[in-house]
PDB file of N, CA and C in Angstrom:
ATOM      1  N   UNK A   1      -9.107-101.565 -47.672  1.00  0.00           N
ATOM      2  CA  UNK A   1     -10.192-101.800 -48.614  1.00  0.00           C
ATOM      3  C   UNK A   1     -11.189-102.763 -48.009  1.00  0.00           C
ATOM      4  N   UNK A   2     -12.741-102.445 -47.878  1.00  0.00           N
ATOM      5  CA  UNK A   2     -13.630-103.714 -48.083  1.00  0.00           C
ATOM      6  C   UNK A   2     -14.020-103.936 -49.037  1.00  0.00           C
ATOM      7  N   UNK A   3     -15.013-105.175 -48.307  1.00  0.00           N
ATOM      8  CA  UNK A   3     -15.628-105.732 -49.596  1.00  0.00           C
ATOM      9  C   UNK A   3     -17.418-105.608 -48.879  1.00  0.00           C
ATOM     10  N   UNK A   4     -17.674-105.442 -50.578  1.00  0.00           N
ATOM     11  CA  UNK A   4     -19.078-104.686 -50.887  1.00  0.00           C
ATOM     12  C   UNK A   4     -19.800-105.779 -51.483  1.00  0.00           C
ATOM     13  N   UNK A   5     -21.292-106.657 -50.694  1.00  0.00           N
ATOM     14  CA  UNK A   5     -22.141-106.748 -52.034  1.00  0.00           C
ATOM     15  C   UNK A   5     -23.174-106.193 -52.540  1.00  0.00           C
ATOM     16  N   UNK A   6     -23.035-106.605 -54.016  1.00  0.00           N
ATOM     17  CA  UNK A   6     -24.337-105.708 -54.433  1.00  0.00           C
ATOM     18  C   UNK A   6     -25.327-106.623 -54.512  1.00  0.00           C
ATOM     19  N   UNK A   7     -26.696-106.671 -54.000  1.00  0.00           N
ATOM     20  CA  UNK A   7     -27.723-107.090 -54.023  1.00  0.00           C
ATOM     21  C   UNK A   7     -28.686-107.139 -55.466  1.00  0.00           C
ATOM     22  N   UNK A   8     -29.000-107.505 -56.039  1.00  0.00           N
ATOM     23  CA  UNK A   8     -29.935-106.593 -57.448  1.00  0.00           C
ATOM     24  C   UNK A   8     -31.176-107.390 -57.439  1.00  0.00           C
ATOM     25  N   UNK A   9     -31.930-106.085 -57.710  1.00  0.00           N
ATOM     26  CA  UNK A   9     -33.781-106.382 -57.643  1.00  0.00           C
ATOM     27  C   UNK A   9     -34.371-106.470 -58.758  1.00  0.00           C
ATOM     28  N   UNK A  10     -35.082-107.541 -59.838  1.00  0.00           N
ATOM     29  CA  UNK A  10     -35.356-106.747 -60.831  1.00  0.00           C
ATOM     30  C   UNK A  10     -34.491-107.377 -61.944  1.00  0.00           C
ATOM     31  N   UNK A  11     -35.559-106.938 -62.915  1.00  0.00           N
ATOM     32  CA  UNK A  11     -34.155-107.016 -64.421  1.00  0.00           C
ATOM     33  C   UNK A  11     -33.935-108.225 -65.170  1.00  0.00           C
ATOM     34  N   UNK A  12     -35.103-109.619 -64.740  1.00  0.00           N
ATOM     35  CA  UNK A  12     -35.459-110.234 -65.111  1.00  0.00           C
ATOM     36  C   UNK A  12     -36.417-110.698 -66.091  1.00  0.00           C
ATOM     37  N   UNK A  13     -35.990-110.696 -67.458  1.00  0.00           N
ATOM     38  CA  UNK A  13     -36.782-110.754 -68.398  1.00  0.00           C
ATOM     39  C   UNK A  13     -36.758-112.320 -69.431  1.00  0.00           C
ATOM     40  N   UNK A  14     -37.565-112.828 -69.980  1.00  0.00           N
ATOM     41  CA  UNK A  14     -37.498-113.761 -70.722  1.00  0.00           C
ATOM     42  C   UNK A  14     -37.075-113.037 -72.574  1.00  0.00           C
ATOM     43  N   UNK A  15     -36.303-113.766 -72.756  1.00  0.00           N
ATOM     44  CA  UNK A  15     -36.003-113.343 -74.323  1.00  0.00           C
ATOM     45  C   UNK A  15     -35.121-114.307 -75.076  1.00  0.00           C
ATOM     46  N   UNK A  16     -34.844-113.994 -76.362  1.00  0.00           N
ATOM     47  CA  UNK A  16     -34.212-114.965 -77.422  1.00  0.00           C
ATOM     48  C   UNK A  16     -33.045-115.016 -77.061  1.00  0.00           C
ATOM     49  N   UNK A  17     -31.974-116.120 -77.433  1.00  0.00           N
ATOM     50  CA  UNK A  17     -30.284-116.391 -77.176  1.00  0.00           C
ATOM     51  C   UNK A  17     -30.127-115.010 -77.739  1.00  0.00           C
ATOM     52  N   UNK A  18     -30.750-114.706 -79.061  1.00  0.00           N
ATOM     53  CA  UNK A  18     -29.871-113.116 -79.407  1.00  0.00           C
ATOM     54  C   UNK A  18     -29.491-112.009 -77.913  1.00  0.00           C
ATOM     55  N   UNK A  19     -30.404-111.975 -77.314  1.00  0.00           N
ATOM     56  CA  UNK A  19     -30.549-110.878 -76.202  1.00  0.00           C
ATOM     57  C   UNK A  19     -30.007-111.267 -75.435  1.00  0.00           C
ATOM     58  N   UNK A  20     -30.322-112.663 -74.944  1.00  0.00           N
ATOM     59  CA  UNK A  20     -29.454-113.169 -73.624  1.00  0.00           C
ATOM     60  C   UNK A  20     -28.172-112.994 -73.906  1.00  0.00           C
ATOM     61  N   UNK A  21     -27.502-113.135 -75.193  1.00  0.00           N
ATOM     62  CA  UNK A  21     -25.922-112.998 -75.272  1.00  0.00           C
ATOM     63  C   UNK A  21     -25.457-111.499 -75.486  1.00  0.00           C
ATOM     64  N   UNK A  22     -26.565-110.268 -75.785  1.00  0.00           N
ATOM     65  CA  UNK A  22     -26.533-109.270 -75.500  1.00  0.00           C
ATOM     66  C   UNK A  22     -26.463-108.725 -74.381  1.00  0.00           C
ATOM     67  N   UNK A  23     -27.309-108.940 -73.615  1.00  0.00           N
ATOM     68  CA  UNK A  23     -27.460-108.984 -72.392  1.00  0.00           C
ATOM     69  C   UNK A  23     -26.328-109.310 -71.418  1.00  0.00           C
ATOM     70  N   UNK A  24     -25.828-110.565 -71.438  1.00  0.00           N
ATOM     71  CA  UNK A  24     -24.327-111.084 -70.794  1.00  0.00           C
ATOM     72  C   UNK A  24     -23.247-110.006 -71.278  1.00  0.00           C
ATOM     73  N   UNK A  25     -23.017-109.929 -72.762  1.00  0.00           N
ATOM     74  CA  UNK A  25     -21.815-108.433 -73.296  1.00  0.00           C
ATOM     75  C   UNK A  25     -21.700-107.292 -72.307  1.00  0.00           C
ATOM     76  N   UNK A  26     -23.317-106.869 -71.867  1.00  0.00           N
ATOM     77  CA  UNK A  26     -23.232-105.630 -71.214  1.00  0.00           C
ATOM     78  C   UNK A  26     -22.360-105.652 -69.549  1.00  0.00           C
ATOM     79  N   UNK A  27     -22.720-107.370 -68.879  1.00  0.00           N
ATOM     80  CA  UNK A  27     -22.327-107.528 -67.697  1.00  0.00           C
ATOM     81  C   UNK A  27     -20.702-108.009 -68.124  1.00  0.00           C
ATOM     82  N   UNK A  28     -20.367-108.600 -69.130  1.00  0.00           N
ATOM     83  CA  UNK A  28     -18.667-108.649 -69.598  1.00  0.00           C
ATOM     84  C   UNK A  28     -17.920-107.226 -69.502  1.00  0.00           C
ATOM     85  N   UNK A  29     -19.055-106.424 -70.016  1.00  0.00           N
ATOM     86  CA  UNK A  29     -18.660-105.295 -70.294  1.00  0.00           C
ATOM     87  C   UNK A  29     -18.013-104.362 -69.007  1.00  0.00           C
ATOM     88  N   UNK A  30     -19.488-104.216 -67.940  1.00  0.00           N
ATOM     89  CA  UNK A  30     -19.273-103.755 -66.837  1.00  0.00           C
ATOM     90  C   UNK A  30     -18.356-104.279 -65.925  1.00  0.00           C
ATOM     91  N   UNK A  31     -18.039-105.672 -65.690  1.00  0.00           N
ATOM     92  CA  UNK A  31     -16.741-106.369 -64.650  1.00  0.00           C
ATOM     93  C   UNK A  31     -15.616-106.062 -65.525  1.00  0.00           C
ATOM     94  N   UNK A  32     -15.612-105.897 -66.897  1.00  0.00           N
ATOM     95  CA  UNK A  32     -14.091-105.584 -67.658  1.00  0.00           C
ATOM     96  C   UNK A  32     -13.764-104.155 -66.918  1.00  0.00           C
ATOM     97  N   UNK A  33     -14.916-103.164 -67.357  1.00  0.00           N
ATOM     98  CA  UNK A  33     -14.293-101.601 -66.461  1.00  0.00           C
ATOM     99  C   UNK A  33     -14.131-101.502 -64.967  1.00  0.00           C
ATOM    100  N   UNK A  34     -14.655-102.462 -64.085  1.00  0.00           N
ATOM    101  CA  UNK A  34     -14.734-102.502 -62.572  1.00  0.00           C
ATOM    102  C   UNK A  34     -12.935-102.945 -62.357  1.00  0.00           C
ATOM    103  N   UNK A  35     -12.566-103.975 -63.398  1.00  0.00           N
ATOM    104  CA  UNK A  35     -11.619-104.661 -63.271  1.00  0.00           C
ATOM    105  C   UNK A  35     -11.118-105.271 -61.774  1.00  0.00           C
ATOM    106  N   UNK A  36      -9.959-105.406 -61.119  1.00  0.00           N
ATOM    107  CA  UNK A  36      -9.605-106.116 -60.118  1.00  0.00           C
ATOM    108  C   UNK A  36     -10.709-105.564 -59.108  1.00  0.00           C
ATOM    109  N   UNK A  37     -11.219-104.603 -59.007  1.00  0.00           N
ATOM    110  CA  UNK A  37     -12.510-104.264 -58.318  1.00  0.00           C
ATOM    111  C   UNK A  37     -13.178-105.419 -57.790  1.00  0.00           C
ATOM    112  N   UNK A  38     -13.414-106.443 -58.645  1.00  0.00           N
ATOM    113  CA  UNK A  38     -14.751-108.049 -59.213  1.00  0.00           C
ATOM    114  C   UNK A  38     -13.880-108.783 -57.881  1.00  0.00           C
ATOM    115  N   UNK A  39     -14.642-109.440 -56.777  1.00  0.00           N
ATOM    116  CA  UNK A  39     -13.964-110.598 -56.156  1.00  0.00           C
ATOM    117  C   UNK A  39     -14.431-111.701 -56.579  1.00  0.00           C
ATOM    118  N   UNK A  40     -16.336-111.249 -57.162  1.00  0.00           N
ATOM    119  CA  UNK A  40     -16.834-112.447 -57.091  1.00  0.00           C
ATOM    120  C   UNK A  40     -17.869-111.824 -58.133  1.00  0.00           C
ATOM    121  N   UNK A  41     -17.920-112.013 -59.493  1.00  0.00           N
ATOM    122  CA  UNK A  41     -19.188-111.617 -60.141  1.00  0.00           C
ATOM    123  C   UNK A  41     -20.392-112.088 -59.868  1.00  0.00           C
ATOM    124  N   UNK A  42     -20.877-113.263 -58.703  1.00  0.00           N
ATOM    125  CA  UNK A  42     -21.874-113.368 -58.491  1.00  0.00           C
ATOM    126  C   UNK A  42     -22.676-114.460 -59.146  1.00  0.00           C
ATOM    127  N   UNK A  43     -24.330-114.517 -59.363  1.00  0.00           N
ATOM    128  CA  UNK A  43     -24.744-115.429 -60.057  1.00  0.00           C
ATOM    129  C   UNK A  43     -26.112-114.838 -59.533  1.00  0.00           C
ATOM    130  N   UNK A  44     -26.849-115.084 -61.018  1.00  0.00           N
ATOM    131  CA  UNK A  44     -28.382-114.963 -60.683  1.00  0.00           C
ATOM    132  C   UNK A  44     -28.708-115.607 -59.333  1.00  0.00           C
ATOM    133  N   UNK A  45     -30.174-115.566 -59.030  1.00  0.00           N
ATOM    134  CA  UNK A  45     -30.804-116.210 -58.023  1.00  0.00           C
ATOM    135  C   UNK A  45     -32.116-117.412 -58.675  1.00  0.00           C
ATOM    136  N   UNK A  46     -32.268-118.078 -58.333  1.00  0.00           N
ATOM    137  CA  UNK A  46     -33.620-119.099 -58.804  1.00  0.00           C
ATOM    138  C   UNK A  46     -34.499-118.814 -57.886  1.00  0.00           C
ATOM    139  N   UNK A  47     -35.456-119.987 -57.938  1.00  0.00           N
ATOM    140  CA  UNK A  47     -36.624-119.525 -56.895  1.00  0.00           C
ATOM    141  C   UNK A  47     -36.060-119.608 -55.562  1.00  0.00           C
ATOM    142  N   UNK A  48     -36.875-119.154 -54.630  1.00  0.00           N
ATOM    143  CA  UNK A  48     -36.458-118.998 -53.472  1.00  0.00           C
ATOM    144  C   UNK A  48     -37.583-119.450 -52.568  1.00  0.00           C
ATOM    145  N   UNK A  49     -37.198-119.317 -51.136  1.00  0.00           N
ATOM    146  CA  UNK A  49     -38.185-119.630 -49.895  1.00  0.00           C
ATOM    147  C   UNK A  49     -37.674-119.134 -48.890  1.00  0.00           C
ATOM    148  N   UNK A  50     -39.242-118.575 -47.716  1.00  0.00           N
ATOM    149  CA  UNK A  50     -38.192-117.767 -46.459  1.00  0.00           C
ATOM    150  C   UNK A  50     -38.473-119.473 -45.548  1.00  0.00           C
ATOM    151  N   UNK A  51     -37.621-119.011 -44.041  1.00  0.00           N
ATOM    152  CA  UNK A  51     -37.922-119.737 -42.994  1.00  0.00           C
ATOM    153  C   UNK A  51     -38.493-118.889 -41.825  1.00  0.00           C
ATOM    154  N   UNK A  52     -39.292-119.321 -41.489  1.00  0.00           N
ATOM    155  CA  UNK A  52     -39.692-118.279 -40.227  1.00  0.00           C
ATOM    156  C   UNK A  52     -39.249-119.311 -38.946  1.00  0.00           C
ATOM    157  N   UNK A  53     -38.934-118.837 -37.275  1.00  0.00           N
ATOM    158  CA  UNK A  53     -38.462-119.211 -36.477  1.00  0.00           C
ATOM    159  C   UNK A  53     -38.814-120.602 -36.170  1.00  0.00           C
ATOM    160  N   UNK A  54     -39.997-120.674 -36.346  1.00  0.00           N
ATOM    161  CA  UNK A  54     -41.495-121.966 -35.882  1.00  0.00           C
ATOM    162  C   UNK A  54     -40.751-123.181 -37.068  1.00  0.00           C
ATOM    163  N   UNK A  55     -40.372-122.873 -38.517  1.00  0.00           N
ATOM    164  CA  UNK A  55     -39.546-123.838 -39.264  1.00  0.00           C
ATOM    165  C   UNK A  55     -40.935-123.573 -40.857  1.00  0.00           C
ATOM    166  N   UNK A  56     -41.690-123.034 -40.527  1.00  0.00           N
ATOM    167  CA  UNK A  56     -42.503-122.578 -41.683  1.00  0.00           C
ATOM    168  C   UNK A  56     -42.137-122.502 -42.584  1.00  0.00           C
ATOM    169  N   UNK A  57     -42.242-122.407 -43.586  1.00  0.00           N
ATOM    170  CA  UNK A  57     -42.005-121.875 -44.856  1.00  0.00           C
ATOM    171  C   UNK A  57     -43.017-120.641 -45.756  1.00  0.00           C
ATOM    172  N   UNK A  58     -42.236-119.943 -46.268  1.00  0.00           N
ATOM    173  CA  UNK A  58     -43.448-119.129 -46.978  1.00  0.00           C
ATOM    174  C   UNK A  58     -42.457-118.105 -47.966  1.00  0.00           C
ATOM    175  N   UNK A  59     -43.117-117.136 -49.220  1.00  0.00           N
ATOM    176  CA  UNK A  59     -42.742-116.645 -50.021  1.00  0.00           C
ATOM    177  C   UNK A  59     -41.499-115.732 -49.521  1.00  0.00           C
ATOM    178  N   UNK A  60     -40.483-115.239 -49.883  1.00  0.00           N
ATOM    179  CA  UNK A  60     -39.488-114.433 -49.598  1.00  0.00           C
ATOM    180  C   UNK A  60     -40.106-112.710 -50.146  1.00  0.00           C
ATOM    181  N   UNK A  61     -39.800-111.845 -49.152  1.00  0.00           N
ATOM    182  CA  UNK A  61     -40.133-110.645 -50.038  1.00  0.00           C
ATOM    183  C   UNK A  61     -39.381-109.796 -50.299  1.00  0.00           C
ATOM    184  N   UNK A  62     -37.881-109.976 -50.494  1.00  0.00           N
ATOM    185  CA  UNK A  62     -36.855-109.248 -50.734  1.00  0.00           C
ATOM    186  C   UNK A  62     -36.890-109.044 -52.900  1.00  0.00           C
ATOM    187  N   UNK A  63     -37.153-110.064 -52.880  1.00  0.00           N
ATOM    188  CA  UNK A  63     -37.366-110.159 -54.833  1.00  0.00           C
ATOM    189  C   UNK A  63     -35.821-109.918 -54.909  1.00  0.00           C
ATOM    190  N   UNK A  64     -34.752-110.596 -54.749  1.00  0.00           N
ATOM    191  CA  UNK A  64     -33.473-110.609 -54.996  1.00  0.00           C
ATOM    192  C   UNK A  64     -33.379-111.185 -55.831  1.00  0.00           C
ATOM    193  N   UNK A  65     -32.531-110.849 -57.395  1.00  0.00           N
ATOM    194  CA  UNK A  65     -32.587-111.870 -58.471  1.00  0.00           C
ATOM    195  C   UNK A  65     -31.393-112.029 -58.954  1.00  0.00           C
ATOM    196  N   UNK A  66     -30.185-111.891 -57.890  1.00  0.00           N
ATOM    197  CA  UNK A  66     -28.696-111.998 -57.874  1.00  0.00           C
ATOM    198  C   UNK A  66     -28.083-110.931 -57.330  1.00  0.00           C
ATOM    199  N   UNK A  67     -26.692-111.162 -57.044  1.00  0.00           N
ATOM    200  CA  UNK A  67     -25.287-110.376 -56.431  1.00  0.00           C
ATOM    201  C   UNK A  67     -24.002-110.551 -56.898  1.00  0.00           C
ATOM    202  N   UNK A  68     -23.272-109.981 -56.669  1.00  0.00           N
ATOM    203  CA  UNK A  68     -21.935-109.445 -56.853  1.00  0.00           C
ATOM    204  C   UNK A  68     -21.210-109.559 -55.910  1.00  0.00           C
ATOM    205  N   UNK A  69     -19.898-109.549 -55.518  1.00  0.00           N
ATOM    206  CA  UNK A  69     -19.062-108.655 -54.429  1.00  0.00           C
ATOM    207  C   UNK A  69     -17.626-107.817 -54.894  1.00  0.00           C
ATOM    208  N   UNK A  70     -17.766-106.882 -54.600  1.00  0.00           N
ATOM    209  CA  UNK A  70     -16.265-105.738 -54.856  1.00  0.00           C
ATOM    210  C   UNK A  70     -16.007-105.196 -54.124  1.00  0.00           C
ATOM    211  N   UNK A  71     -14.448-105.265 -54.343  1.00  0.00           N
ATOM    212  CA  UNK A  71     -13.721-104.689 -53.448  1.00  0.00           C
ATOM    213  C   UNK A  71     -13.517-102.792 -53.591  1.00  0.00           C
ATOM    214  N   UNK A  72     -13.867-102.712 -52.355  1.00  0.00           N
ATOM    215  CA  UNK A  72     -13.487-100.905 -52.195  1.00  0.00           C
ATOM    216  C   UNK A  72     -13.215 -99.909 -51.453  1.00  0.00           C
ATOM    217  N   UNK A  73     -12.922 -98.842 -51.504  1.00  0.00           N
ATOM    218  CA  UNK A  73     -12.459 -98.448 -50.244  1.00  0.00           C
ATOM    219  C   UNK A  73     -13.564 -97.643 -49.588  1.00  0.00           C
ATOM    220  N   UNK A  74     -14.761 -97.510 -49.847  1.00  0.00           N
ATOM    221  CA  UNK A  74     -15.545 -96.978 -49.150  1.00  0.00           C
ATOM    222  C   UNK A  74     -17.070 -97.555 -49.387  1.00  0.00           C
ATOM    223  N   UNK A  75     -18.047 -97.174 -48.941  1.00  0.00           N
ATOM    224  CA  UNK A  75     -19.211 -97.799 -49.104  1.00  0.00           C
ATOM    225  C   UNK A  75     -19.305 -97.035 -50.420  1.00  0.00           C
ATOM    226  N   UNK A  76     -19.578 -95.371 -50.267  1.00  0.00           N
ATOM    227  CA  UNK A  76     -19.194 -94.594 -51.553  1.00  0.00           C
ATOM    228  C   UNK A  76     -19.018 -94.978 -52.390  1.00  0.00           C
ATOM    229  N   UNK A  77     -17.560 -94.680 -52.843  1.00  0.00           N
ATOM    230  CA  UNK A  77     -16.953 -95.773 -53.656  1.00  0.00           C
ATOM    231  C   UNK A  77     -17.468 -96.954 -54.052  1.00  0.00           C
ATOM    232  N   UNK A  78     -17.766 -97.998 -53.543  1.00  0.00           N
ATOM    233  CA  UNK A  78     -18.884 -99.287 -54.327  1.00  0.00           C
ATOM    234  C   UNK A  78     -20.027 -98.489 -54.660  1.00  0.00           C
ATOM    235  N   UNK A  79     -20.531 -97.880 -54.277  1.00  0.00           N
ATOM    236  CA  UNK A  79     -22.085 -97.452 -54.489  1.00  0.00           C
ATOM    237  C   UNK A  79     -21.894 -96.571 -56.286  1.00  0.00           C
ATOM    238  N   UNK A  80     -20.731 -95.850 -55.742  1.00  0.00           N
ATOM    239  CA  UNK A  80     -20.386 -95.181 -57.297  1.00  0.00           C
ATOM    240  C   UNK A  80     -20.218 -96.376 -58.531  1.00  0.00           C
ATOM    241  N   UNK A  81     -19.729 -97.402 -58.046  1.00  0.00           N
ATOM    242  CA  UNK A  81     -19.317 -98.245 -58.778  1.00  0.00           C
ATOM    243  C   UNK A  81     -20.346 -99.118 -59.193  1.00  0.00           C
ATOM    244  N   UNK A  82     -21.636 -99.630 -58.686  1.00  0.00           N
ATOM    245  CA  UNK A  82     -22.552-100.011 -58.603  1.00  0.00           C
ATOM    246  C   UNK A  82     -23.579 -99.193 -59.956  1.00  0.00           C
ATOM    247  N   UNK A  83     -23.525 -97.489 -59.920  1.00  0.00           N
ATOM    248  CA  UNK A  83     -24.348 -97.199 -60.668  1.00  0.00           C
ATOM    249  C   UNK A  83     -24.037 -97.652 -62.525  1.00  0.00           C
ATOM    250  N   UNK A  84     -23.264 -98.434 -62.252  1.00  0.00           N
ATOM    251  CA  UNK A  84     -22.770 -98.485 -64.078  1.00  0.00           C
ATOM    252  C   UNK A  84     -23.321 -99.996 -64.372  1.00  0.00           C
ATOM    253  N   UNK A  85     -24.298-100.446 -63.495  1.00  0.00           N
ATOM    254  CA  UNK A  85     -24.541-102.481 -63.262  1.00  0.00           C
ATOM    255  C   UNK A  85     -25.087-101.923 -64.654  1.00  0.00           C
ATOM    256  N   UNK A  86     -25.550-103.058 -65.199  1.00  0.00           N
ATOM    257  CA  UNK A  86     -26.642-103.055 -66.027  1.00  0.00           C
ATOM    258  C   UNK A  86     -28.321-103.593 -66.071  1.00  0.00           C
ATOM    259  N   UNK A  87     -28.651-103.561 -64.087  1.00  0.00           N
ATOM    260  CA  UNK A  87     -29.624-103.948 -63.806  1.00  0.00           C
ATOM    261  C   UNK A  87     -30.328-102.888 -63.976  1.00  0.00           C
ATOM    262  N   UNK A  88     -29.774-101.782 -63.245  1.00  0.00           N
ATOM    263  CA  UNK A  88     -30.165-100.553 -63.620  1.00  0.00           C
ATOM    264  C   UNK A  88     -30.969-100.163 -65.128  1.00  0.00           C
ATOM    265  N   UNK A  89     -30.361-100.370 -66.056  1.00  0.00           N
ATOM    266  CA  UNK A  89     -30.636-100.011 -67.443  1.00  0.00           C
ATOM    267  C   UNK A  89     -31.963-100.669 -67.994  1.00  0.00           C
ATOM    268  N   UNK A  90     -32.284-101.451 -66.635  1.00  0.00           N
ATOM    269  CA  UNK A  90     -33.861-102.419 -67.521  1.00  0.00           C
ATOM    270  C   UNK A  90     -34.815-102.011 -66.506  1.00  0.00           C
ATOM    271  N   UNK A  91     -34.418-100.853 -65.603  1.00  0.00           N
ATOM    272  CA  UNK A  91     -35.433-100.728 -64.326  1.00  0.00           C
ATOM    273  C   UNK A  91     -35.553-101.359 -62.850  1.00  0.00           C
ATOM    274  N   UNK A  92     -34.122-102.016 -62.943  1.00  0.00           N
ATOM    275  CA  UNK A  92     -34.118-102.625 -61.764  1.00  0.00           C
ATOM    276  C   UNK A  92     -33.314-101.883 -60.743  1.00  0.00           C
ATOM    277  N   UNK A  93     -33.223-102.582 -59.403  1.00  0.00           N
ATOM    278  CA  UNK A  93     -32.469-101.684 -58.148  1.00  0.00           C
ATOM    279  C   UNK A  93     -31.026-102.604 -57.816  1.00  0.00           C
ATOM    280  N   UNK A  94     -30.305-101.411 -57.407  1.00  0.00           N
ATOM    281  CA  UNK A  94     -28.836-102.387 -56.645  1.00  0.00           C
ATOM    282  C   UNK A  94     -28.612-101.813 -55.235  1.00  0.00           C
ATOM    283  N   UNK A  95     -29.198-102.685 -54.625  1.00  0.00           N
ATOM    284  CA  UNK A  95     -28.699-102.673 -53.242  1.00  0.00           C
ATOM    285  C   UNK A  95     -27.136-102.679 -52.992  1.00  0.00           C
ATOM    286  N   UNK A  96     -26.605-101.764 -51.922  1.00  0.00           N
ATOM    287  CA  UNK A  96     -24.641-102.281 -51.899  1.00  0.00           C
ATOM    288  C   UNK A  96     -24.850-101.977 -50.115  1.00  0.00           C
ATOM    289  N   UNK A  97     -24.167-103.249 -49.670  1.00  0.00           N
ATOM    290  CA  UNK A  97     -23.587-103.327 -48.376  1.00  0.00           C
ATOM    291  C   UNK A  97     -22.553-103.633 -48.346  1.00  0.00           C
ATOM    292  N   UNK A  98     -22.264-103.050 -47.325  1.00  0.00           N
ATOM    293  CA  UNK A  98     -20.484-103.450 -46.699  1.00  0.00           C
ATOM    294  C   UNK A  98     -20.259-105.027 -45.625  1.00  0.00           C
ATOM    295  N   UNK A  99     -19.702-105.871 -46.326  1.00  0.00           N
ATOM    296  CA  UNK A  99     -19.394-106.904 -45.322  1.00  0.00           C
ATOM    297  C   UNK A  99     -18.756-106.248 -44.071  1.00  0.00           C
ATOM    298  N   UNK A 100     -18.630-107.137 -43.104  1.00  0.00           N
ATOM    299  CA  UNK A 100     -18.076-107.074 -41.939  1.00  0.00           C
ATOM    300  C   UNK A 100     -17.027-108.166 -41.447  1.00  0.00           C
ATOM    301  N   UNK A 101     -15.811-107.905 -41.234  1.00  0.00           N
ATOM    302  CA  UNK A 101     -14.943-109.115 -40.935  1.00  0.00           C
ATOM    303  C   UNK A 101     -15.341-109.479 -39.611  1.00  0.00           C
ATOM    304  N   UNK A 102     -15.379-110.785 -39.382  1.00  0.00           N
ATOM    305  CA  UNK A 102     -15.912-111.116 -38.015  1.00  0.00           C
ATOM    306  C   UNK A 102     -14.264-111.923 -37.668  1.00  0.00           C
TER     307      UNK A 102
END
C-alpha cells in the first residue's frame, strides 16, 4: 500500500457557524466512509508565500487551500477515493499524488 496526498483547490467560502458546522458533517462524513484509509485528514491552508532561488518573495500560484493523506493501493484507487471529497461539491479541484519512500 502507499500513501496518497490529496491536494484541494478551491472551496473556500465565508458563511454562518450554521454552514461551517454543515460543512465540517460532510468532511466527518467523508473520512467516516474512507475509514482506516485517513492517515492524516489534513488541515486547511492560510495565506501563503512563494520563495524564488535569489530569496524573493512573491504570490504562490498553486491556490492550494488544504490536504489530506491516504493510504492505498494504487494511485487509482486514491483517485477513486478522492472523488467523494466534498471540495468537489462547491466547485473545487483535488489534486492526488503518490508519495515516494526515500
Amino acid at each position: 500500500m502507499g500513501k496518497y496526498v490529496l491536494a484541494y483547490q478551491g472551496a473556500v467560502e465565508e458563511s454562518t457557524p450554521e454552514e461551517t458546522e454543515a460543512w465540517m458533517a460532510t468532511w466527518v462524513q467523508w473520512f467516516g466512509d474512507l475509514g482506516e484509509a485517513v492517515i492524516d485528514g489534513g488541515a486547511p491552508f492560510g495565506p501563503s508565500t512563494a520563495l524564488a532561488a535569489d530569496g524573493s518573495r512573491g504570490d504562490t500560484t498553486a491556490a492550494l487551500t488544504g490536504f489530506s493523506v491516504l493510504r492505498a493501493d494504487s494511485l487509482e484507487a486514491a483517485a477513486a477515493m478522492a472523488k467523494g471529497c466534498p471540495v468537489l461539491s462547491r466547485g473545487g479541484r483535488v489534486e492526488v499524488y503518490e508519495t515516494i519512500d526515500m
